[in-house]
PDB file of N, CA and C in Angstrom:
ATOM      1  N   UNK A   1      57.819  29.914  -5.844  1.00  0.00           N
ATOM      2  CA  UNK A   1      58.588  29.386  -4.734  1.00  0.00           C
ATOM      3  C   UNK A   1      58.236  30.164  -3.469  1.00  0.00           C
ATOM      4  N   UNK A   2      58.101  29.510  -2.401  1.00  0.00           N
ATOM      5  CA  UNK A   2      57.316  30.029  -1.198  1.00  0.00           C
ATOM      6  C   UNK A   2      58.871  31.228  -0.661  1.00  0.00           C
ATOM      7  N   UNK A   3      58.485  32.171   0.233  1.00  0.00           N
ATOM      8  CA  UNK A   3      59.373  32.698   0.995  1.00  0.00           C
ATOM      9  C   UNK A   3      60.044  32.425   2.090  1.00  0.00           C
ATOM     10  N   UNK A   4      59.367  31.307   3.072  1.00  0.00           N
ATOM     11  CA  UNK A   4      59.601  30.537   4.368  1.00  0.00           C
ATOM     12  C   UNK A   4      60.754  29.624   4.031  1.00  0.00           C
ATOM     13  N   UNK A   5      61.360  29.115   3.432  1.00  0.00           N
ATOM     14  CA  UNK A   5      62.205  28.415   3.121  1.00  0.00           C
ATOM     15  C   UNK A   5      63.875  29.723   3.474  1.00  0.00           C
ATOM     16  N   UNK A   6      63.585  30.722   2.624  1.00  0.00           N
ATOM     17  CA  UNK A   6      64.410  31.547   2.374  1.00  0.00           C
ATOM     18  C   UNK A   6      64.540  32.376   3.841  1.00  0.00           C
ATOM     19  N   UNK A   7      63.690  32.784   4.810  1.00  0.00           N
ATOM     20  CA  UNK A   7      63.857  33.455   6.084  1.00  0.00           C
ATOM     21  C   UNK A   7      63.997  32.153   7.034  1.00  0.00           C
ATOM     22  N   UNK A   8      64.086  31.121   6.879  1.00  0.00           N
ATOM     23  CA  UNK A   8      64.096  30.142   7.931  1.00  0.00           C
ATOM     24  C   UNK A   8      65.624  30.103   7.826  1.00  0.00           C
ATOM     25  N   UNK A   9      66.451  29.841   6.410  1.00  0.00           N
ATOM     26  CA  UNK A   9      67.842  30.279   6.366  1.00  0.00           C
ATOM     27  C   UNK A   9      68.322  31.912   6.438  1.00  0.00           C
ATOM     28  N   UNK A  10      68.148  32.356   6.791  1.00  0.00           N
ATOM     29  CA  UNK A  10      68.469  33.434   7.597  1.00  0.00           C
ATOM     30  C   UNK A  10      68.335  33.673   8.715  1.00  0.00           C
ATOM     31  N   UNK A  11      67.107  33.210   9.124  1.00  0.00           N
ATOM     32  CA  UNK A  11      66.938  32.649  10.766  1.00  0.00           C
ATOM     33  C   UNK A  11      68.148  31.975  11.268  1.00  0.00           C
ATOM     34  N   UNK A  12      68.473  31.165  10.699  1.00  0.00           N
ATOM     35  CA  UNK A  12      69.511  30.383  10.876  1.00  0.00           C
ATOM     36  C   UNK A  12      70.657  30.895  10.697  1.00  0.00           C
ATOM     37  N   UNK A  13      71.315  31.077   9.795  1.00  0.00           N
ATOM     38  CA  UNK A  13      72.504  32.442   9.536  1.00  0.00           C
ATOM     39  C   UNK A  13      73.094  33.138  10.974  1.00  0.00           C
ATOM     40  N   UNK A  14      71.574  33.844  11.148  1.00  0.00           N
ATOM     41  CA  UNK A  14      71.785  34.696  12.027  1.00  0.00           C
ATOM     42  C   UNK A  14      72.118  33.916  13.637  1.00  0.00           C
ATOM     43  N   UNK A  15      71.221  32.966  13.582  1.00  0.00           N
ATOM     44  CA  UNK A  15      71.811  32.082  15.086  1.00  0.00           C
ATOM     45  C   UNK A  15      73.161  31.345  14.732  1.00  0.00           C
ATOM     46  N   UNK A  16      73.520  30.911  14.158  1.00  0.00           N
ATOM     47  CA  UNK A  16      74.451  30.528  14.110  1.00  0.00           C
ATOM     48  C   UNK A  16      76.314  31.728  14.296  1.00  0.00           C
ATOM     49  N   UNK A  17      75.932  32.612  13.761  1.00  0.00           N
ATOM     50  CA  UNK A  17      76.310  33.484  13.893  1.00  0.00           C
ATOM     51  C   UNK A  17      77.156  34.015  15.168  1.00  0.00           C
ATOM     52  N   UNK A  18      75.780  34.058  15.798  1.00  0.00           N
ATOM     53  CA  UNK A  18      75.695  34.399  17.263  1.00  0.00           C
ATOM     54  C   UNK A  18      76.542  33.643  18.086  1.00  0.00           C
ATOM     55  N   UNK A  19      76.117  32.259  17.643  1.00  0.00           N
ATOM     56  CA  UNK A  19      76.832  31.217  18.436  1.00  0.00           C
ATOM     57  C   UNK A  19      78.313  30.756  18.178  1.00  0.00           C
ATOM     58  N   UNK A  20      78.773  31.503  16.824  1.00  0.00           N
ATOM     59  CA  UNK A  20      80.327  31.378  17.290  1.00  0.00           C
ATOM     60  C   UNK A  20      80.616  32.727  17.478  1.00  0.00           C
ATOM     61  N   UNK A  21      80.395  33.913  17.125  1.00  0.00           N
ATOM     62  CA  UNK A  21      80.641  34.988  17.965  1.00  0.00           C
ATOM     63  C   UNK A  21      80.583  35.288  19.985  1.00  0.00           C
ATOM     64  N   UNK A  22      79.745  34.222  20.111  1.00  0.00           N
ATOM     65  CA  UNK A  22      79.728  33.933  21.351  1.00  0.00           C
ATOM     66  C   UNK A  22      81.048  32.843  21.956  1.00  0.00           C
ATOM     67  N   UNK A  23      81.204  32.530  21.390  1.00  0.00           N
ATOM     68  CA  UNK A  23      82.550  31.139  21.640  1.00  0.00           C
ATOM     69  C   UNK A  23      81.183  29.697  21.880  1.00  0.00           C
ATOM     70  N   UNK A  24      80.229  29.944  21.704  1.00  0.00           N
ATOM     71  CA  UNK A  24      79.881  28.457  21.386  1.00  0.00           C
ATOM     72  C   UNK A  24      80.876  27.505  20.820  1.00  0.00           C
ATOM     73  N   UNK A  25      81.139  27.763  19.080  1.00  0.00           N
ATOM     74  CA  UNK A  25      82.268  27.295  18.566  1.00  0.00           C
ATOM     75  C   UNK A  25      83.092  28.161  18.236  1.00  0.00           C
ATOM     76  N   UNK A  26      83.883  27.813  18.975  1.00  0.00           N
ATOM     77  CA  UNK A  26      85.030  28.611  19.170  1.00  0.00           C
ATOM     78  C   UNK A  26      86.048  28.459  17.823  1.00  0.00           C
ATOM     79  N   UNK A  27      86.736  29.461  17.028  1.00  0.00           N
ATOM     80  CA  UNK A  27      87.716  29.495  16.110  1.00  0.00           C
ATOM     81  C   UNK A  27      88.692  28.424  16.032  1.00  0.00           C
ATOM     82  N   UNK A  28      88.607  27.718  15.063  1.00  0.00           N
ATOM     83  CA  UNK A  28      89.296  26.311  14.527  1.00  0.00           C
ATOM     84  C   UNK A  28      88.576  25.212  15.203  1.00  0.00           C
ATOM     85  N   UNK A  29      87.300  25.210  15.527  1.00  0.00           N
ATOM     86  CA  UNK A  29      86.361  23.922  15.832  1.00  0.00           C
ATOM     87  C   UNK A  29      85.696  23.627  14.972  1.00  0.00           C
ATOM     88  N   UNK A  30      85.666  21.750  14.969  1.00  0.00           N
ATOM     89  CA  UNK A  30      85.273  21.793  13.552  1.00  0.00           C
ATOM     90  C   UNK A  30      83.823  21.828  13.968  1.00  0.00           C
ATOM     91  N   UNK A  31      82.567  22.145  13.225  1.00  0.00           N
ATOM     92  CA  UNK A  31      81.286  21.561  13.400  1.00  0.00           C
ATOM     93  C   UNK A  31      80.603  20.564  13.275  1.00  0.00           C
ATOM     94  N   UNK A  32      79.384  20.053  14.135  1.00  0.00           N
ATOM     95  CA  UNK A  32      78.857  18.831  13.906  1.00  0.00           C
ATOM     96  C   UNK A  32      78.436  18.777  12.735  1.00  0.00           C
ATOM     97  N   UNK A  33      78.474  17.292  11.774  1.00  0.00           N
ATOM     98  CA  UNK A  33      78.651  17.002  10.491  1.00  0.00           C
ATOM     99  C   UNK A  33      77.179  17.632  10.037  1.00  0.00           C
ATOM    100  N   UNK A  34      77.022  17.969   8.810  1.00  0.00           N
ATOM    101  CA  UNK A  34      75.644  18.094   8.217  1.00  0.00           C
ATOM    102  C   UNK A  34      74.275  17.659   8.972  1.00  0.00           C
ATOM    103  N   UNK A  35      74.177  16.397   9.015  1.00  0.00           N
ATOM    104  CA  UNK A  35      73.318  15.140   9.212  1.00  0.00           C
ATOM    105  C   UNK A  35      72.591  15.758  10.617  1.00  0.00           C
ATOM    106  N   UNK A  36      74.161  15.904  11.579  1.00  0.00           N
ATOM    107  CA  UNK A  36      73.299  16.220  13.041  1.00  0.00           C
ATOM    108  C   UNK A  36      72.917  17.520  13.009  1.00  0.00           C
ATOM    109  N   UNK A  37      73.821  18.377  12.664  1.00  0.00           N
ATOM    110  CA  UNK A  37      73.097  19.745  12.541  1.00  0.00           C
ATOM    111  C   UNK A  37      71.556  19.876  11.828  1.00  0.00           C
ATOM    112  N   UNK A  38      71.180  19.575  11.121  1.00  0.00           N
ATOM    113  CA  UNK A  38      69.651  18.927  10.474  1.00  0.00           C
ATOM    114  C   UNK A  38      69.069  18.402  11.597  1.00  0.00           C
ATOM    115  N   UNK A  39      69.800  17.390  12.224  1.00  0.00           N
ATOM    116  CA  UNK A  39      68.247  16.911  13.315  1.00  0.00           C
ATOM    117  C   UNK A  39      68.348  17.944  14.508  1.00  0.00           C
ATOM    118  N   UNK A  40      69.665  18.663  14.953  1.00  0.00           N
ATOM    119  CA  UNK A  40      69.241  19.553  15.714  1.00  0.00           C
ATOM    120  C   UNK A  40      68.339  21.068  15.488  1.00  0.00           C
ATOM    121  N   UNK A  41      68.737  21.251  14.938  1.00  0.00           N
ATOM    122  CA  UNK A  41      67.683  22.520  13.960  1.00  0.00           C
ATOM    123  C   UNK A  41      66.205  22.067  13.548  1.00  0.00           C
ATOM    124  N   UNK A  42      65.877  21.148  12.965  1.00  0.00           N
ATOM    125  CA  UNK A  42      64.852  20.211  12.667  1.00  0.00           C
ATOM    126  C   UNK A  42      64.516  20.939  11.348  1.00  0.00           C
ATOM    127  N   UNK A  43      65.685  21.026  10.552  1.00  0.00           N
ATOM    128  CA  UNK A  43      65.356  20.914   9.013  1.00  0.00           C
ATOM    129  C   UNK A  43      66.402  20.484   8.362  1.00  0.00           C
ATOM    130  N   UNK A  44      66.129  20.585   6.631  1.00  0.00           N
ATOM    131  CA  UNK A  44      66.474  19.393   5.810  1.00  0.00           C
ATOM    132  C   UNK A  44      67.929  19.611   5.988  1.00  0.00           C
ATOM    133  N   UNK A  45      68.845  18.645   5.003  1.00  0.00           N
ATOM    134  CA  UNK A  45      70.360  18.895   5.181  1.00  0.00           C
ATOM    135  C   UNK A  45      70.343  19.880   4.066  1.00  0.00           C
ATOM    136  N   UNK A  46      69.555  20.303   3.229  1.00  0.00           N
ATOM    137  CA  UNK A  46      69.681  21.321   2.021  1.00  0.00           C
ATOM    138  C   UNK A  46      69.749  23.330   2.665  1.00  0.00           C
ATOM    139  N   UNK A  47      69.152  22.975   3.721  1.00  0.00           N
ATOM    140  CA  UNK A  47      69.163  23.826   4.471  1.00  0.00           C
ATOM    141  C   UNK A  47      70.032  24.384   4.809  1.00  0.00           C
ATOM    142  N   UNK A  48      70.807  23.201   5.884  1.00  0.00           N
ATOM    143  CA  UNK A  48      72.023  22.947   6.336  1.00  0.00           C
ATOM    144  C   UNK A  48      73.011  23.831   5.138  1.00  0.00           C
ATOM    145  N   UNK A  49      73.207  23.034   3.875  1.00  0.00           N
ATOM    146  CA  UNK A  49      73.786  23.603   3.051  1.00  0.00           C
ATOM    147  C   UNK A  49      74.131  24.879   2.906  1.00  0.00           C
ATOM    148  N   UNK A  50      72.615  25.554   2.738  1.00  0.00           N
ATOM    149  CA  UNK A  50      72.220  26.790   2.354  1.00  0.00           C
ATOM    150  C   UNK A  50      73.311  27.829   3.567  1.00  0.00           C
ATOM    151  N   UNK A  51      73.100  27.280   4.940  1.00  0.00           N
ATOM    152  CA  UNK A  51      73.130  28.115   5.803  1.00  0.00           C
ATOM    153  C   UNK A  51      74.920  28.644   5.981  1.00  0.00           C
ATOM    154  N   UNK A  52      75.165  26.904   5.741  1.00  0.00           N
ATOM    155  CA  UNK A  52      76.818  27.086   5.657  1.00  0.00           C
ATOM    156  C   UNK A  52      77.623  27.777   4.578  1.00  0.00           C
ATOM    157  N   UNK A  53      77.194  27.776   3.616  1.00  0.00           N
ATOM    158  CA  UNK A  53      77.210  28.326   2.542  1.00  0.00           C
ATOM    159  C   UNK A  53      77.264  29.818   2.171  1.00  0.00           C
ATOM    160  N   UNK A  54      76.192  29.949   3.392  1.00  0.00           N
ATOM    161  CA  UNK A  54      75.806  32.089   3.655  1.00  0.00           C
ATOM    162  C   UNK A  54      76.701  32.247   4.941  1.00  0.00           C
ATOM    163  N   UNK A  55      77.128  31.179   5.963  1.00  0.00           N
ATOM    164  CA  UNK A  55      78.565  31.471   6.617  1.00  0.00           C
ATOM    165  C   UNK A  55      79.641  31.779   5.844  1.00  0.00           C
ATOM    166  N   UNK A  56      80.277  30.903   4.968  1.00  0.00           N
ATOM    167  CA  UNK A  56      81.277  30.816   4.662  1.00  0.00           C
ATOM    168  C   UNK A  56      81.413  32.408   3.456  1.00  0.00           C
ATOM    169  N   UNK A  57      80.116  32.694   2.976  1.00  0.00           N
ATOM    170  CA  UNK A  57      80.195  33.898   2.004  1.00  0.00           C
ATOM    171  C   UNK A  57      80.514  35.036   3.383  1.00  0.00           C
ATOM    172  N   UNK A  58      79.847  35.199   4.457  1.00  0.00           N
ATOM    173  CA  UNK A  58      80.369  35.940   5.353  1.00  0.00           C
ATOM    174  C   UNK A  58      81.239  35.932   6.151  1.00  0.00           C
ATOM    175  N   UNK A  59      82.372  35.412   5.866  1.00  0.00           N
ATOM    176  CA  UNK A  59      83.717  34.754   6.420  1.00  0.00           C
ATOM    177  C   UNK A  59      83.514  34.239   7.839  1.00  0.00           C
ATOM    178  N   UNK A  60      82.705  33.948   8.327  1.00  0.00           N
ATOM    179  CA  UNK A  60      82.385  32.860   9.548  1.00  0.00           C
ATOM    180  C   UNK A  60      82.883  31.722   9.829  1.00  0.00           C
ATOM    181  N   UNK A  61      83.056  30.982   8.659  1.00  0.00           N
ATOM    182  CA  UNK A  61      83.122  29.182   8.548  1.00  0.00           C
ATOM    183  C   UNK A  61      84.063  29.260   7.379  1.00  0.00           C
ATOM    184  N   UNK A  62      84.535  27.995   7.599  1.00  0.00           N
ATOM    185  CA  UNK A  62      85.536  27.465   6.199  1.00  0.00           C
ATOM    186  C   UNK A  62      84.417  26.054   5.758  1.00  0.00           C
ATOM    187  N   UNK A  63      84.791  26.072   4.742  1.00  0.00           N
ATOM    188  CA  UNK A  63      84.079  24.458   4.581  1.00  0.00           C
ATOM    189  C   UNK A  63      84.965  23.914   3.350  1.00  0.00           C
ATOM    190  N   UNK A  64      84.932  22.264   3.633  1.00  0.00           N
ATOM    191  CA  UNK A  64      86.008  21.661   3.009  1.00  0.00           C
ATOM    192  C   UNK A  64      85.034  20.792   2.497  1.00  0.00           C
TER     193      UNK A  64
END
């Protein structure tokens, strides 16, 4: 299994991060659904997954 998959979600992690520590999204906003977050990032929704997934393990995000 390649490694680029695995630092592109951390790449991501980490911007995302940023951007609600910044008040991008601000605490109790919900986020854009899967689907758009994928075309804005310009990768898969598995990604997506991955990334929300390593939010929510770092208490960042809730996901329902």
């Amino acid at each position: 299994m390649s490694a680029r998959p695995h630092r592109l979600t951390e790449h991501d992690i980490e911007q995302w991060i940023a951007a609600i520590s910044s008040g991008q999204y601000p605490v109790g906003t919900k986020l854009p659904t899967g689907r758009v977050l994928a075309q804005i990032h310009g990768v898969s929704q598995a990604v997506i997954c991955d990334v929300a997934g390593g939010l929510q393990a770092e208490g960042f995000v809730d996901t329902r």
